[in-house]
Protein backbone atom coordinates (compact mmCIF):
# COMPACT_ATOMS: atom_id res chain seq x y z
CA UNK A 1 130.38 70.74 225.85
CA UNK A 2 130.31 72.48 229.07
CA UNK A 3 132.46 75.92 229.14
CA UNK A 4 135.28 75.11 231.93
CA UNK A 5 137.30 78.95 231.33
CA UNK A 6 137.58 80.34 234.92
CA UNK A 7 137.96 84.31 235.02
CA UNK A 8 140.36 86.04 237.70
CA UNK A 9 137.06 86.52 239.72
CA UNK A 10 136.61 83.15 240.05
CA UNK A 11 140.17 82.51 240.54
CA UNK A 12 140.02 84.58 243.58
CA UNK A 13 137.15 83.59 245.02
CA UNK A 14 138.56 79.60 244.96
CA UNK A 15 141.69 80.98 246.63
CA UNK A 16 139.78 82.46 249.50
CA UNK A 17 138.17 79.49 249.92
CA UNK A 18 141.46 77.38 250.49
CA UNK A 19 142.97 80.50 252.47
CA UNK A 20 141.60 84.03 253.95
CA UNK A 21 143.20 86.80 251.12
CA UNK A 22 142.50 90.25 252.32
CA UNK A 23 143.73 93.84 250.68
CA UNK A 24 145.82 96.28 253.22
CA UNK A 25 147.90 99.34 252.95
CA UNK A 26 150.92 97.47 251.94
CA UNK A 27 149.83 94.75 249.55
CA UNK A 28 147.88 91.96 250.13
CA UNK A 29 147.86 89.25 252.89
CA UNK A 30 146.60 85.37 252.74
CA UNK A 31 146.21 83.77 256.01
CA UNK A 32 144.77 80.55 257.15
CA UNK A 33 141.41 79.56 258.61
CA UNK A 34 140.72 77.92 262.14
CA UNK A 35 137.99 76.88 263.96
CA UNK A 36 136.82 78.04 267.52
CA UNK A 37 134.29 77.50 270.01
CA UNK A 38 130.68 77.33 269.13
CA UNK A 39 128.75 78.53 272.66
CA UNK A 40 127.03 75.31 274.28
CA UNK A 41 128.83 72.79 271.86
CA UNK A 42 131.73 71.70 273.94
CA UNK A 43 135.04 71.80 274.36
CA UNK A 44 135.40 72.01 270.23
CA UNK A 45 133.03 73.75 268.40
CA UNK A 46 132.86 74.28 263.92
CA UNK A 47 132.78 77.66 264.29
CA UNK A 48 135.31 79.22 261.90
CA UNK A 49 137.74 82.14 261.61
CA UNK A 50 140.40 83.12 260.50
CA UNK A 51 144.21 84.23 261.55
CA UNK A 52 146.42 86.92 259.94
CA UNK A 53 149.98 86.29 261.45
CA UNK A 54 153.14 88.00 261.58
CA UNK A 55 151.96 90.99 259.31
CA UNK A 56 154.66 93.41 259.21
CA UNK A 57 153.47 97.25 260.27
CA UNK A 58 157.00 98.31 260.32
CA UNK A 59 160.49 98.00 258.50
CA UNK A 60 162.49 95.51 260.67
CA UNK A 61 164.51 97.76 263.40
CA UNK A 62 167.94 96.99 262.47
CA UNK A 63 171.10 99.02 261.03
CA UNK A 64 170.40 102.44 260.98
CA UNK A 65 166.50 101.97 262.15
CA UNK A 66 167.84 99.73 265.24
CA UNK A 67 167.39 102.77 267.25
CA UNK A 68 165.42 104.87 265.58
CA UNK A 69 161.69 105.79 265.58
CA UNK A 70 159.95 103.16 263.87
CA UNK A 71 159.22 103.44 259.84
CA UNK A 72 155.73 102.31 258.32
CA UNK A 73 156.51 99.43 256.11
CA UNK A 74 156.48 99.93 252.44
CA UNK A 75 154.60 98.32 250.46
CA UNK A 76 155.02 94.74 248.87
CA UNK A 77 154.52 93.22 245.70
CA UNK A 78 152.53 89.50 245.34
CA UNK A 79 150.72 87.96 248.63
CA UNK A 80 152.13 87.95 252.04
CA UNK A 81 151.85 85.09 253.31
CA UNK A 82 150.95 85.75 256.95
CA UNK A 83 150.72 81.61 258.14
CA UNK A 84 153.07 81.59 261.07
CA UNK A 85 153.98 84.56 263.71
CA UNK A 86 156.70 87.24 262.92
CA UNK A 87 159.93 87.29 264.99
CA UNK A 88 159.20 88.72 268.57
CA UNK A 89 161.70 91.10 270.04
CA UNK A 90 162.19 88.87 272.97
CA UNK A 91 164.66 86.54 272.49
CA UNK A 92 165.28 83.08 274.10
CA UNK A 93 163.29 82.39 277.29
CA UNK A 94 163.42 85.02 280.22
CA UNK A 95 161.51 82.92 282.50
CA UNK A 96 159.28 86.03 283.91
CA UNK A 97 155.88 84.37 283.77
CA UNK A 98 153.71 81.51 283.94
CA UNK A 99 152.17 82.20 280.50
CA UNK A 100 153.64 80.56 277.56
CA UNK A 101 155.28 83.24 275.24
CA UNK A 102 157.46 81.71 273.24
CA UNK A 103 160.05 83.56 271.38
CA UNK A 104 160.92 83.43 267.64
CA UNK A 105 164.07 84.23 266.22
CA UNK A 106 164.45 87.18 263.23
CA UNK A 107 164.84 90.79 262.34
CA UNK A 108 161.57 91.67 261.59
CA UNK A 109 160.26 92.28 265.04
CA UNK A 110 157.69 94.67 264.52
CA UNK A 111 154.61 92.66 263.60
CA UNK A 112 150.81 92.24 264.52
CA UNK A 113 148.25 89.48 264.52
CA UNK A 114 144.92 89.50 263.63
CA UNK A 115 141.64 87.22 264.28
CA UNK A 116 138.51 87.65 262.19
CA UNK A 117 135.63 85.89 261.71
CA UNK A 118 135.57 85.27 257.91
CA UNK A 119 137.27 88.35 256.00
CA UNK A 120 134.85 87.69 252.72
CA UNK A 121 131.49 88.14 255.04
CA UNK A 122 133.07 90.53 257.88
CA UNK A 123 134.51 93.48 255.74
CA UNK A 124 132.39 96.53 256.07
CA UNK A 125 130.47 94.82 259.00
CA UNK A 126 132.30 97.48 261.39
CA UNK A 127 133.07 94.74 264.19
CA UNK A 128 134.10 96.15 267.24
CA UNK A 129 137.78 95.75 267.96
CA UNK A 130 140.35 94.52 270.35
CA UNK A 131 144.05 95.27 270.36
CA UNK A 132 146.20 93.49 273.30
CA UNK A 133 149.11 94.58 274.16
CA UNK A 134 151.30 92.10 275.81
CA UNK A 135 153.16 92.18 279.50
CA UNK A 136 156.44 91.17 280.54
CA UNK A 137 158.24 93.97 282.65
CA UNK A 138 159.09 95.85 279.21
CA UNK A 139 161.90 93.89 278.68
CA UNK A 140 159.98 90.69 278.36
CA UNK A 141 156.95 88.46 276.61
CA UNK A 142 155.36 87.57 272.99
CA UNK A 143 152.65 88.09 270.92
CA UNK A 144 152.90 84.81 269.95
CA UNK A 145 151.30 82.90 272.69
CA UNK A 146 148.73 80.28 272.32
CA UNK A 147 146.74 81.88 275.19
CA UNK A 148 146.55 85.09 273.08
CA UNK A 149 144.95 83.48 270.42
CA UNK A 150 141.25 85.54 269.43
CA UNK A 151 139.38 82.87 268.03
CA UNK A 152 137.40 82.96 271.20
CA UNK A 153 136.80 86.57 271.12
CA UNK A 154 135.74 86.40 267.34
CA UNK A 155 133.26 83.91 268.19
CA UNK A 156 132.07 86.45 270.25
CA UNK A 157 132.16 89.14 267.07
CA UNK A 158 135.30 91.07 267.88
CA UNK A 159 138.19 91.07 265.62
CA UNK A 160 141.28 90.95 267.80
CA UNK A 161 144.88 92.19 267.07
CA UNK A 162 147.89 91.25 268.98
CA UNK A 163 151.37 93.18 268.30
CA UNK A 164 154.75 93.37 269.07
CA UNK A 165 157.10 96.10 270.17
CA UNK A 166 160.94 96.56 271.46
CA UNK A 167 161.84 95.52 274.34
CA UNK A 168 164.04 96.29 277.29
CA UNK A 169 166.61 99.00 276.30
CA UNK A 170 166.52 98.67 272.57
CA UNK A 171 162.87 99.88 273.33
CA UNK A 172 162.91 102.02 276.22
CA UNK A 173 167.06 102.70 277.09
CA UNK A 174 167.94 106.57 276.88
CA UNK A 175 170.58 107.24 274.09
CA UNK A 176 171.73 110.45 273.52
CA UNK A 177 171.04 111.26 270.23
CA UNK A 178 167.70 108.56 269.56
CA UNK A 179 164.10 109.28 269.82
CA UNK A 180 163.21 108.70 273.35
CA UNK A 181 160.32 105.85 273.68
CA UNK A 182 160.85 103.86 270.74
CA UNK A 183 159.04 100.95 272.57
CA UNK A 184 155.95 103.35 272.89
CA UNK A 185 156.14 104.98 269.30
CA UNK A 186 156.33 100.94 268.15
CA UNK A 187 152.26 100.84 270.10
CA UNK A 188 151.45 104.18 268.73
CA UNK A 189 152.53 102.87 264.83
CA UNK A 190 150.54 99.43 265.37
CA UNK A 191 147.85 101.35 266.72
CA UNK A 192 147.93 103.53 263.41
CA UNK A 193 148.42 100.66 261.20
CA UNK A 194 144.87 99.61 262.88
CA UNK A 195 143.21 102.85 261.80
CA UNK A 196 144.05 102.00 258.21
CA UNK A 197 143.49 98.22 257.50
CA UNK A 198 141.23 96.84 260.00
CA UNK A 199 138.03 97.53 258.39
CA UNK A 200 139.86 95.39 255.47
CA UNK A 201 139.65 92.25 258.08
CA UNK A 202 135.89 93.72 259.16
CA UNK A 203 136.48 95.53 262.02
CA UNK A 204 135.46 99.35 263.04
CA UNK A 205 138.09 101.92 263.28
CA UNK A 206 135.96 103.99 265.59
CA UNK A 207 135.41 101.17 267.90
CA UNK A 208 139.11 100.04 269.50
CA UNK A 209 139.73 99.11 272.83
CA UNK A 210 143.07 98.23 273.75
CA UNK A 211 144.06 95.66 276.60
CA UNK A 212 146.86 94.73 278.59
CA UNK A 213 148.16 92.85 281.47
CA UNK A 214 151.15 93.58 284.28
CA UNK A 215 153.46 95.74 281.41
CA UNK A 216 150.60 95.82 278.92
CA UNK A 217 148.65 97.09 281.17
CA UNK A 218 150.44 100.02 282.46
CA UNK A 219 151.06 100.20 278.56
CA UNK A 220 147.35 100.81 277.88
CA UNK A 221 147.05 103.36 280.62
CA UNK A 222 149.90 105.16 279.38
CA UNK A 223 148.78 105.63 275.90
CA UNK A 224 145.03 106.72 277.61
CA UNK A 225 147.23 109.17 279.46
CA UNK A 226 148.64 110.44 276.25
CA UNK A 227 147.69 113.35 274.56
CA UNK A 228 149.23 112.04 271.01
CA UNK A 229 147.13 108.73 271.17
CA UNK A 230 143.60 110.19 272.03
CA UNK A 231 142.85 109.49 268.78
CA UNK A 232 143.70 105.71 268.00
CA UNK A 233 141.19 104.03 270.77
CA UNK A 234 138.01 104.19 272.20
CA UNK A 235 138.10 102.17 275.52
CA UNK A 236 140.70 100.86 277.87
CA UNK A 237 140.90 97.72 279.42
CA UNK A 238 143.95 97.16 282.07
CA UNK A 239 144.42 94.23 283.49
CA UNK A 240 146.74 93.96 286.65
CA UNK A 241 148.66 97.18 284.89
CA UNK A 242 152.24 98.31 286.01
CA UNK A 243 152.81 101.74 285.22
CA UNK A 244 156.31 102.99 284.89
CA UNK A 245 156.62 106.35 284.34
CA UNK A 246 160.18 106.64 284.52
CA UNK A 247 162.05 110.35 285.18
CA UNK A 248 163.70 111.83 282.39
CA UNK A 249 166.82 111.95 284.81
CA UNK A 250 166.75 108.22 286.17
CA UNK A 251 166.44 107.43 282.33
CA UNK A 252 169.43 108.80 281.57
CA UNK A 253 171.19 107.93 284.02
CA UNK A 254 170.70 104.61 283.67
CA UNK A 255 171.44 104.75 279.66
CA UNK A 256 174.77 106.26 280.36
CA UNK A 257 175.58 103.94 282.80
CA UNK A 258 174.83 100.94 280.82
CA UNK A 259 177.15 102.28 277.88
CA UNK A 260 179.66 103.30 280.42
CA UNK A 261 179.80 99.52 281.27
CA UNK A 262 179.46 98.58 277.98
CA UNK A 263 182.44 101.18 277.40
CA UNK A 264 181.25 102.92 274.01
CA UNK A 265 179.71 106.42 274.35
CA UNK A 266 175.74 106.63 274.59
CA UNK A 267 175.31 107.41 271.22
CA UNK A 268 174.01 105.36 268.47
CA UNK A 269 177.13 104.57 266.89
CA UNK A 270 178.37 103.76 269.86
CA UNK A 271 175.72 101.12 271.04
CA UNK A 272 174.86 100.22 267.58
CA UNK A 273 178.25 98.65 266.91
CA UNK A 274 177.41 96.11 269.59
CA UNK A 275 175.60 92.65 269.02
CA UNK A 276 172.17 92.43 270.35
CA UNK A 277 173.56 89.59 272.66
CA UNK A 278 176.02 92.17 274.41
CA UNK A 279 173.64 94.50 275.21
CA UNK A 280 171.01 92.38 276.82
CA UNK A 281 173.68 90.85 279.16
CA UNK A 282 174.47 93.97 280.38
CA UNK A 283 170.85 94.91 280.81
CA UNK A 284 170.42 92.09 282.67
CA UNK A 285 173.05 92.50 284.95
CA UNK A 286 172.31 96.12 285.72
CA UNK A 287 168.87 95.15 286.71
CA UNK A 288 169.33 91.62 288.58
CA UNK A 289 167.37 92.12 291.81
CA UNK A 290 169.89 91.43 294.09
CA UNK A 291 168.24 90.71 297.64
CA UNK A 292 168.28 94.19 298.96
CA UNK A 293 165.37 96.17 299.59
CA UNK A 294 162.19 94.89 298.52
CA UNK A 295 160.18 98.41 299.51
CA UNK A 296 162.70 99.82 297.51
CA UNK A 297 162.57 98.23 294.55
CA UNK A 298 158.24 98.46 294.89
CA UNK A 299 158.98 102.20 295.31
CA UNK A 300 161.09 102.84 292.20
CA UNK A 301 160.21 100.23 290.05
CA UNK A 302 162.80 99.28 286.98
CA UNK A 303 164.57 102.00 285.14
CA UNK A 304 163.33 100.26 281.59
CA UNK A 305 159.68 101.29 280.46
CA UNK A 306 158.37 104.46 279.12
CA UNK A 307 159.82 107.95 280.20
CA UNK A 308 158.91 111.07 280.73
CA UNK A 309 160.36 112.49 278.40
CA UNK A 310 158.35 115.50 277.61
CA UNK A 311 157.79 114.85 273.55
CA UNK A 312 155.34 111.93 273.73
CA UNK A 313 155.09 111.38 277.25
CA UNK A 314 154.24 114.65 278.55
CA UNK A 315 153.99 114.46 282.67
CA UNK A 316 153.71 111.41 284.73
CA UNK A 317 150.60 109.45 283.81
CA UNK A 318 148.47 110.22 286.88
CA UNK A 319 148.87 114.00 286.77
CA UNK A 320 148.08 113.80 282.72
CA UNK A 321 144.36 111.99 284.17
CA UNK A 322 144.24 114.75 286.97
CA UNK A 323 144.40 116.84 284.23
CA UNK A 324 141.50 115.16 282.35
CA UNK A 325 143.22 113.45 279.24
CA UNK A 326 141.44 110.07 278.52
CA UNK A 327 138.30 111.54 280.66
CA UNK A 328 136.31 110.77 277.33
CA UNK A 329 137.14 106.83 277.38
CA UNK A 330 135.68 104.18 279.54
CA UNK A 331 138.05 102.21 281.77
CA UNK A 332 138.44 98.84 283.07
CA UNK A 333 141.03 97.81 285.15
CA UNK A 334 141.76 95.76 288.09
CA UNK A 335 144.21 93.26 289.90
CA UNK A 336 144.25 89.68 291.35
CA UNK A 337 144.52 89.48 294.93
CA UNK A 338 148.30 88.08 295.45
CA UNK A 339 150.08 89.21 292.70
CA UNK A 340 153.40 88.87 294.01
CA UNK A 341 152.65 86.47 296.26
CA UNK A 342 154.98 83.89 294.39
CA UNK A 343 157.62 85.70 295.07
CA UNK A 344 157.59 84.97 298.78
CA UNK A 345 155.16 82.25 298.81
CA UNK A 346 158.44 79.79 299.60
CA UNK A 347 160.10 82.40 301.87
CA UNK A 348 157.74 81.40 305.29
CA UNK A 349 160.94 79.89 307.64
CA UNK A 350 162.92 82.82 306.57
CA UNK A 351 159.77 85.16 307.81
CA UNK A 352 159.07 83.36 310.51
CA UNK A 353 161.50 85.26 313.24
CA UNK A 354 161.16 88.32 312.03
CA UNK A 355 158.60 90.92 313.86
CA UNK A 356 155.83 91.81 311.65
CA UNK A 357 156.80 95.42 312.38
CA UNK A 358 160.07 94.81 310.77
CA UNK A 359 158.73 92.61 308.44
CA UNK A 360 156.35 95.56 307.06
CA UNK A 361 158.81 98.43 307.65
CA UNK A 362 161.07 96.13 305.10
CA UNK A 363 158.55 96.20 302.49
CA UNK A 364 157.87 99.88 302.95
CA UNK A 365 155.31 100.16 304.68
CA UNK A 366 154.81 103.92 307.09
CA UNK A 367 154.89 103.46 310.55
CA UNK A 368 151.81 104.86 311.41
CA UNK A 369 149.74 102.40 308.54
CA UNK A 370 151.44 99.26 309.93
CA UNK A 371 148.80 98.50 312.85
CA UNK A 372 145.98 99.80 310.55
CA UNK A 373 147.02 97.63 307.38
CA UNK A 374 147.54 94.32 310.08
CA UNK A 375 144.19 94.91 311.00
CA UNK A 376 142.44 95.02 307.73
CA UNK A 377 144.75 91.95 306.55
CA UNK A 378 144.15 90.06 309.58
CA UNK A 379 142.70 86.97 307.43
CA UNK A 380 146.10 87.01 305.09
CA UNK A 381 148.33 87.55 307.97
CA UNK A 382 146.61 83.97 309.38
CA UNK A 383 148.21 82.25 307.09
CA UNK A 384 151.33 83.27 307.59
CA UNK A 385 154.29 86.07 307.29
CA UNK A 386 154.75 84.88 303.67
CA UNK A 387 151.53 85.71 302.65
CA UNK A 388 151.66 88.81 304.34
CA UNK A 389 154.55 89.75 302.47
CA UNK A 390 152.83 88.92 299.12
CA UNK A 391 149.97 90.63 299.66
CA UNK A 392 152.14 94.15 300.70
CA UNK A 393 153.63 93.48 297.46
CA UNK A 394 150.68 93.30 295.64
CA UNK A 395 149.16 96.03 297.35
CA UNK A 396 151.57 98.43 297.21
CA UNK A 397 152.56 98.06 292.96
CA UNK A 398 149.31 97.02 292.19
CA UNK A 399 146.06 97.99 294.32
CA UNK A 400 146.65 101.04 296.07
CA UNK A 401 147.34 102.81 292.18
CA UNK A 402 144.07 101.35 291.11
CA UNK A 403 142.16 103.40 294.08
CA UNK A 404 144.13 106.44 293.05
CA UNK A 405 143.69 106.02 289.79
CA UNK A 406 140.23 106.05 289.95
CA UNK A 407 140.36 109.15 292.18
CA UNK A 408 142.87 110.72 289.60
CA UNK A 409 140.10 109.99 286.63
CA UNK A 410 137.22 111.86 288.64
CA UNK A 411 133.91 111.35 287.24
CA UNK A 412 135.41 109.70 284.14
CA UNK A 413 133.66 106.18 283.75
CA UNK A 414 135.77 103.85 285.62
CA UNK A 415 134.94 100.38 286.84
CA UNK A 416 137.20 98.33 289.36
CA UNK A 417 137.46 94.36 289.47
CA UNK A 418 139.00 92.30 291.63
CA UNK A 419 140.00 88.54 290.87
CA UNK A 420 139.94 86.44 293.92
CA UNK A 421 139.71 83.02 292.42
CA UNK A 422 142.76 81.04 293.75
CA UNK A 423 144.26 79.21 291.81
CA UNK A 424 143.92 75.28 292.58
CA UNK A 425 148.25 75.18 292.10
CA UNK A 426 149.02 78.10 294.25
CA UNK A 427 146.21 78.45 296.70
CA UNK A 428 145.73 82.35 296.13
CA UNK A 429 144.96 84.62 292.78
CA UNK A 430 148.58 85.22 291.89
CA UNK A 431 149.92 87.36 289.12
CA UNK A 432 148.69 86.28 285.15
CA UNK A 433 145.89 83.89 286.74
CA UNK A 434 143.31 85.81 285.04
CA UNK A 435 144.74 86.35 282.09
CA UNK A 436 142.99 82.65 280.27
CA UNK A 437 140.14 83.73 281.89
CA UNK A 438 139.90 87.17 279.81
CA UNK A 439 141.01 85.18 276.69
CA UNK A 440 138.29 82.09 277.56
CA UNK A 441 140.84 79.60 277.16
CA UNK A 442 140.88 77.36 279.90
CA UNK A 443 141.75 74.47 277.66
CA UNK A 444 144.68 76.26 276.26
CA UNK A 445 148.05 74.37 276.90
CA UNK A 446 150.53 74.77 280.02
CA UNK A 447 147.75 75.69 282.21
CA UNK A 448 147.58 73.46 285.06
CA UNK A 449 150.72 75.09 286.68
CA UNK A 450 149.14 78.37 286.23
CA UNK A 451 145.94 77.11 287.59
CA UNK A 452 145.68 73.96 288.63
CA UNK A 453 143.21 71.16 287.25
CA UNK A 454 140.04 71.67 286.46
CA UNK A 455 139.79 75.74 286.53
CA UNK A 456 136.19 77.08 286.85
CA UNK A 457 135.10 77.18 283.30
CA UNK A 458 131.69 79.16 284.81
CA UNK A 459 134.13 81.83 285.79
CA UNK A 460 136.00 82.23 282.37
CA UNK A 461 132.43 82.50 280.96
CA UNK A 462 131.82 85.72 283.60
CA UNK A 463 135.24 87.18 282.98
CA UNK A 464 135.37 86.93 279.11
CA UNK A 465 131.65 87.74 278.70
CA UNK A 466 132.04 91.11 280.46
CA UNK A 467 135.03 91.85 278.61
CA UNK A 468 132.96 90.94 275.09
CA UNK A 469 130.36 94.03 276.69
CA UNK A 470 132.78 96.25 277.60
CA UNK A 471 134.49 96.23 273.69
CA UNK A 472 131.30 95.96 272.05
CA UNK A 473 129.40 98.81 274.31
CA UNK A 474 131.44 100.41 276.67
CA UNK A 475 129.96 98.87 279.55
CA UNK A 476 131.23 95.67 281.52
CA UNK A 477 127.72 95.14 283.26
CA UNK A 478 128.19 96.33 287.03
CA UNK A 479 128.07 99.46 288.69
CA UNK A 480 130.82 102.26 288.00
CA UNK A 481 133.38 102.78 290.59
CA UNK A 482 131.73 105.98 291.83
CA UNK A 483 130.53 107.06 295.25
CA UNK A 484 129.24 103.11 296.27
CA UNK A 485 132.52 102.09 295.52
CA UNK A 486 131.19 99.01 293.97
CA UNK A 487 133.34 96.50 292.22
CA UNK A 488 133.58 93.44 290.62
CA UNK A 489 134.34 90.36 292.70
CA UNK A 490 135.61 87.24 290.34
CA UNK A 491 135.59 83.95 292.36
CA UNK A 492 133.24 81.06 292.23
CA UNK A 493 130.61 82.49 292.89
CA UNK A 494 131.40 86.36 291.93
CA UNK A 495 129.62 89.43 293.06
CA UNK A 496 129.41 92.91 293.36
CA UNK A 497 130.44 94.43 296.63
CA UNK A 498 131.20 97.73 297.95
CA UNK A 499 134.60 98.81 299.44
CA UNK A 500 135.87 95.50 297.42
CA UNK A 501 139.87 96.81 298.45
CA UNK A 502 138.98 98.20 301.84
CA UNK A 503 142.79 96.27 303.20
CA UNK A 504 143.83 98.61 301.28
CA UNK A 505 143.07 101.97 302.70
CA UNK A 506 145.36 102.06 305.61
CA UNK A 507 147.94 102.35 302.51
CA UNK A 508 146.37 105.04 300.96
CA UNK A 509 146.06 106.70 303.46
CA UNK A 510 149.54 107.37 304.07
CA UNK A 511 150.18 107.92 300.50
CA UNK A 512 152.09 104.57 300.23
């Protein structure tokens, strides 16, 4: 008679088989296998991976560690069972973007996912790594969304990590007697929590790039600006990024004068006796764009993101690359032509009356650059005052800092894109369009009204491709940004070309 006795080997092994098990810091974690796309098989192919979600790298930030620096999560006994995403610090839906990020209710807010190709063949295989950080204005957006899936990206042979952090001004408010930052210190604990377990799901510790778009971006360059995070990544990637920077005074100013309206004192026992609920209102109504000024609110930005605050943060993020911080890492980074241009895409009647000397000087634009900058855009002015009005926009919060930027970095290896593809909904490459194209997943859901029908699945192919290179060697696959000035066109077809933001320079040049 045949012996049947299985041993806790082969117990193990058959669970693996019906779902992913790996070993981590804190216990061990079972997620669930998927399939992804198999290159020249069509729109489905039998590749498999797997997904780790909603894997805790932190206590849950409530009570006395609402605002407090987060704390490493201790360990757990059994399996977690990582099948669905955590709870995401954003709660209900803000309405900020075009990407799906949907929101899931809970405490336990500080959570990352992780895409492998198979755990039981991958560990040890030192894969190279991706960790995304997502956008939203800091006070927005979700790990969770289906575009941000990596089973594209580990077809591709990078294991890819998505987390979550706090948000608005649980995550980035001053309070007078809290760690400043806690948003930030939330990326650099995920980004620790990397260093220790992701060669468990087969991925290199010594070979992390970190991405982001709009907020996620200026995340990424943050952390490359930061002296305390040199160690946790190898490469950046920064994808239309929005750097805050905000002063340590306009910080706390605008703490205490959200607990003044509040009426408790900006402590933590003050603002920790209210309900979450309460304090996003108020948030919201202190920073409700209102109609005035749109140069002014380009200029200053939002006083919610990370601070100077001289502990993590040291200087603004531009004088910390003057200074040569991050000169050791390869960048990527780069904008869509008409970010913004949503904003005033419906604003054309309104426009239409208005002198385009106003117009500009409205928007913030010198005196002296408004001729020059009408000249370079003469093509976008064509089509009308709205457009011209989007593209300052974008310009001015998005393009001129990438040319500076680049200055500010030196002879640090930089490379510049730009993403001209319009979209066949909106006419023009507006803000998050090339966001499924990084990811390669055109056939993800809610993306006609982000793109239209039928986006250029050629392009996605160009976009995601290069980003594959730049994680796995440090190199996207065009010339640096150096004296040529050559950068990466995406549109159908793309190309390299110097001067690529030359309607930009009349800007610059005024230092605006």
């Amino acid at each position: 008679m045949e012996n049947t006795q299985t041993t806790p080997a082969d117990e193990a092994a058959a669970a693996t088989a019906a779902h992913p098990e790996v070993q981590i810091s804190a216990g061990r974690v079972r997620g669930r296998w998927h399939d992804t796309i198999a290159p020249g098989s069509g729109p489905r192919g039998n590749l498999r991976s797997a997904a780790f979600l909603g894997i805790p790298f932190a206590e849950a930030p409530v009570g006395e560690l609402r605002f407090a620096a987060p704390l490493p999560k201790a360990p757990w006994q059994g399996v977690f069972d990582a099948a669905a995403f955590g709870p995401t610090a954003q709660r209900g839906d803000p309405g900020v973007t075009l990407i799906p990020e949907p929101s899931v209710p809970g405490e336990s807010t500080l959570n990352v996912n992780v895409y492998t190709p198979s755990p039981e063949t991958a560990t040890g295989a030192g894969l190279p790594v991706l960790v995304y950080i997502h956008g939203g204005g800091y006070f927005a957006g979700s790990p969770a969304s289906p575009w941000y899936d990596g089973r594209n990206f580990t077809r591709d042979g990078v294991v890819t990590v998505t987390l979550s952090y706090r948000l608005g001004f649980d995550g980035f408010g001053w309070i007078e007697d809290a760690p400043s930052n806690r948003g930030v210190r939330d990326w650099l604990l995920a980004l620790e929590w990397v260093q220790q377990n992701i060669a468990a799901f087969g991925g290199d510790p010594a070979r992390v790039t970190i991405a982001g778009q709009s907020a996620g971006g200026g995340a990424v360059m943050t952390l490359l600006g930061m002296e305390k995070a040199q160690h946790l990544f190898q490469g950046v990637y920064a994808i239309s990024g929005a750097l805050a920077d905000v002063s340590a005074a306009r910080s706390e100013e605008f703490g205490r004068r959200l607990a003044a309206e509040l009426g408790v004192a900006p402590t933590r026992a003050g603002l920790g006796a209210l309900s979450e609920e309460r304090i996003l209102e108020v948030q919201k109504k202190l920073t409700a764009f209102d109609g005035g000024d749109m140069g002014d609110i380009v200029e200053n930005g939002l006083p919610l993101g990370p601070s100077v605050d001289g502990d993590l943060i040291l200087r603004p993020t531009p004088e910390s690359f003057r200074a040569g911080v991050g000169a050791d890492k390869p960048l990527v980074l780069g904008a869509t032509d008409d970010e913004f241009t949503m904003a005033t895409a419906d604003a054309g009647k309104a426009m239409a009356l208005v002198p385009k000397g106003v117009l500009l000087g409205k928007l913030g634009v010198p005196k002296e650059a408004r001729a020059p900058y009408l000249a370079a855009n003469a093509d976008v002015l064509a089509k009308g005052k709205a457009r011209l009005a989007g593209r300052v926009l974008t310009d001015r919060m998005f393009r001129v800092a990438i040319l500076r930027i680049v200055a500010d970095r030196g002879a640090a290896p930089t490379w510049v894109y730009r993403f001209s593809w319009p979209s066949g909904h909106f006419g023009f490459a507006e803000h998050c369009l090339d966001v499924p194209f990084f990811f390669d997943c055109l056939d993800g859901p809610a993306m006609e009204p982000l793109a239209g029908p039928n986006p250029p699945q050629e392009l996605a192919d160009e976009v995601h491709a290069a980003a594959v290179a730049f994680i796995a060697g440090g190199d996207p696959g065009w010339p640096r940004y150096g004296a040529e000035e050559i950068a990466r066109v995406y549109d159908t077809p793309s190309r390299d070309e110097a001067d690529a933001y030359a309607s930009v320079r009349p800007l610059l040049a005024t230092g605006r």
